[in-house]
Protein backbone atom coordinates (compact mmCIF):
# COMPACT_ATOMS: atom_id res chain seq x y z
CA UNK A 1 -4.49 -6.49 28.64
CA UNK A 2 -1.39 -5.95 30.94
CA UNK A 3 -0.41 -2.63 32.35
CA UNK A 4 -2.39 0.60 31.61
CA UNK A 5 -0.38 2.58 28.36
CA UNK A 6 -0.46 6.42 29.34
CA UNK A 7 0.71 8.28 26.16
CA UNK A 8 2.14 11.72 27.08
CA UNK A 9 1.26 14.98 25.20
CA UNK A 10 4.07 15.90 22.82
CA UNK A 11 5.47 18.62 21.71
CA UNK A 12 6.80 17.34 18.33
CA UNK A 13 7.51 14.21 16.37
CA UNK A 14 10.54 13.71 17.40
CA UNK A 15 9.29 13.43 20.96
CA UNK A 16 6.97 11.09 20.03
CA UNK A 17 9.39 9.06 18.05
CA UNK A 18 11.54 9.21 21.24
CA UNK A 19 8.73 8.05 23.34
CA UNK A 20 7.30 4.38 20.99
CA UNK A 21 10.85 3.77 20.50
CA UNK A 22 12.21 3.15 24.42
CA UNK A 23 8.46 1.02 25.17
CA UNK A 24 8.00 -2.41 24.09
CA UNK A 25 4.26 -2.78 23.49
CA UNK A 26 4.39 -6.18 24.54
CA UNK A 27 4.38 -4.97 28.01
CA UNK A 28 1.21 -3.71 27.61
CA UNK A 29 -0.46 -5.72 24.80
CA UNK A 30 -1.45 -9.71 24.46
CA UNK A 31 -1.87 -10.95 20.44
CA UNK A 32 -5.49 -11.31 22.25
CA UNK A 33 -5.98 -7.56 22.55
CA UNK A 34 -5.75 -6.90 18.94
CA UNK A 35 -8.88 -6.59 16.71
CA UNK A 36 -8.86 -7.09 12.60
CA UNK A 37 -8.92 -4.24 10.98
CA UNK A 38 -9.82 -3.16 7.18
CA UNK A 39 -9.25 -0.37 5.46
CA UNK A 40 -10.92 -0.67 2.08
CA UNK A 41 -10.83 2.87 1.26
CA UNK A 42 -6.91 2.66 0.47
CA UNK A 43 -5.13 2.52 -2.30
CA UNK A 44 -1.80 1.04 -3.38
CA UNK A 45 0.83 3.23 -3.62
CA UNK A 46 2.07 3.91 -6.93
CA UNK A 47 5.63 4.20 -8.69
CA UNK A 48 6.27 5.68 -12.06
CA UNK A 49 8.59 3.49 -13.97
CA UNK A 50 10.31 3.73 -17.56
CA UNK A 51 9.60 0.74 -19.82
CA UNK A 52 11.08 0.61 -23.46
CA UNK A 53 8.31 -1.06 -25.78
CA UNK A 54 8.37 -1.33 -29.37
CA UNK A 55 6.39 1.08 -31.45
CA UNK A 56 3.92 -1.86 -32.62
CA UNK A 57 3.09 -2.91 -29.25
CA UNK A 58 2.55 -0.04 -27.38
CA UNK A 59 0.15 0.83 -30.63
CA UNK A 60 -1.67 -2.66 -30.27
CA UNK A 61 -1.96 -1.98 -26.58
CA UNK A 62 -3.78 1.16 -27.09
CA UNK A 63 -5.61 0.04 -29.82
CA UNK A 64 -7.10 -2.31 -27.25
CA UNK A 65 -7.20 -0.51 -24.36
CA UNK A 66 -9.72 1.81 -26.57
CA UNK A 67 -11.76 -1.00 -27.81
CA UNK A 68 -12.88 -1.83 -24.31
CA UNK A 69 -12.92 1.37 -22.71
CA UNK A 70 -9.98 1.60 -20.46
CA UNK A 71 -6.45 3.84 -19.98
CA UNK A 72 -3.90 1.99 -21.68
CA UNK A 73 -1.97 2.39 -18.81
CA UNK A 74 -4.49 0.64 -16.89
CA UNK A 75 -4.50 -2.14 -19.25
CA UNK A 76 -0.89 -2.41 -19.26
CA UNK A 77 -1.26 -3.36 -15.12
CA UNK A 78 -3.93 -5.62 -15.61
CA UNK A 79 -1.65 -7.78 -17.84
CA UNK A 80 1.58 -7.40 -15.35
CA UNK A 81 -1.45 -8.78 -12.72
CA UNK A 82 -2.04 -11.95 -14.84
CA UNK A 83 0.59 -12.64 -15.82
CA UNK A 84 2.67 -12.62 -11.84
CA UNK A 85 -0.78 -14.18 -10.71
CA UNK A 86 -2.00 -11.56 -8.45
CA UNK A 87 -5.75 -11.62 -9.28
């Protein structure tokens, strides 16, 4: 570690804002200093999107989806996740 960080008291956000933008951390910080962290408690964030599917497939999907016990929805994202790789 370098010098000492003292972080003020503030009185709002905007303070605060004020105050990490006009450091630079690396005056107080080495890449040494830093531990790993995990949070495995978090969850993606989600965004609602509009997807045009026809009649048959959305049916199918659902028809599935029901067979093994999952929201469709669900099953839906699980495919996208193949399919891009992600596993």
């Amino acid at each position: 570690m370098k010098k000492k960080l003292v972080i003020p008291k503030f009185k709002n956000e905007d303070e605060e804002r004020d105050f990490w933008t006009k450091i630079d951390v690396t005056d107080y910080f080495n890449a040494n200093d830093f531990e790993k962290a995990s949070f495995p408690n978090l969850k993606p964030t989600s965004r609602s999107i509009s997807i045009r599917l026809p009649i048959y497939l959305l049916t199918r999907l659902k028809e599935k989806a029901n067979a093994i016990n999952v929201p469709y929805q669900s099953l839906i994202k699980g495919y996208i996740n193949q399919g891009l790789n992600f596993n």
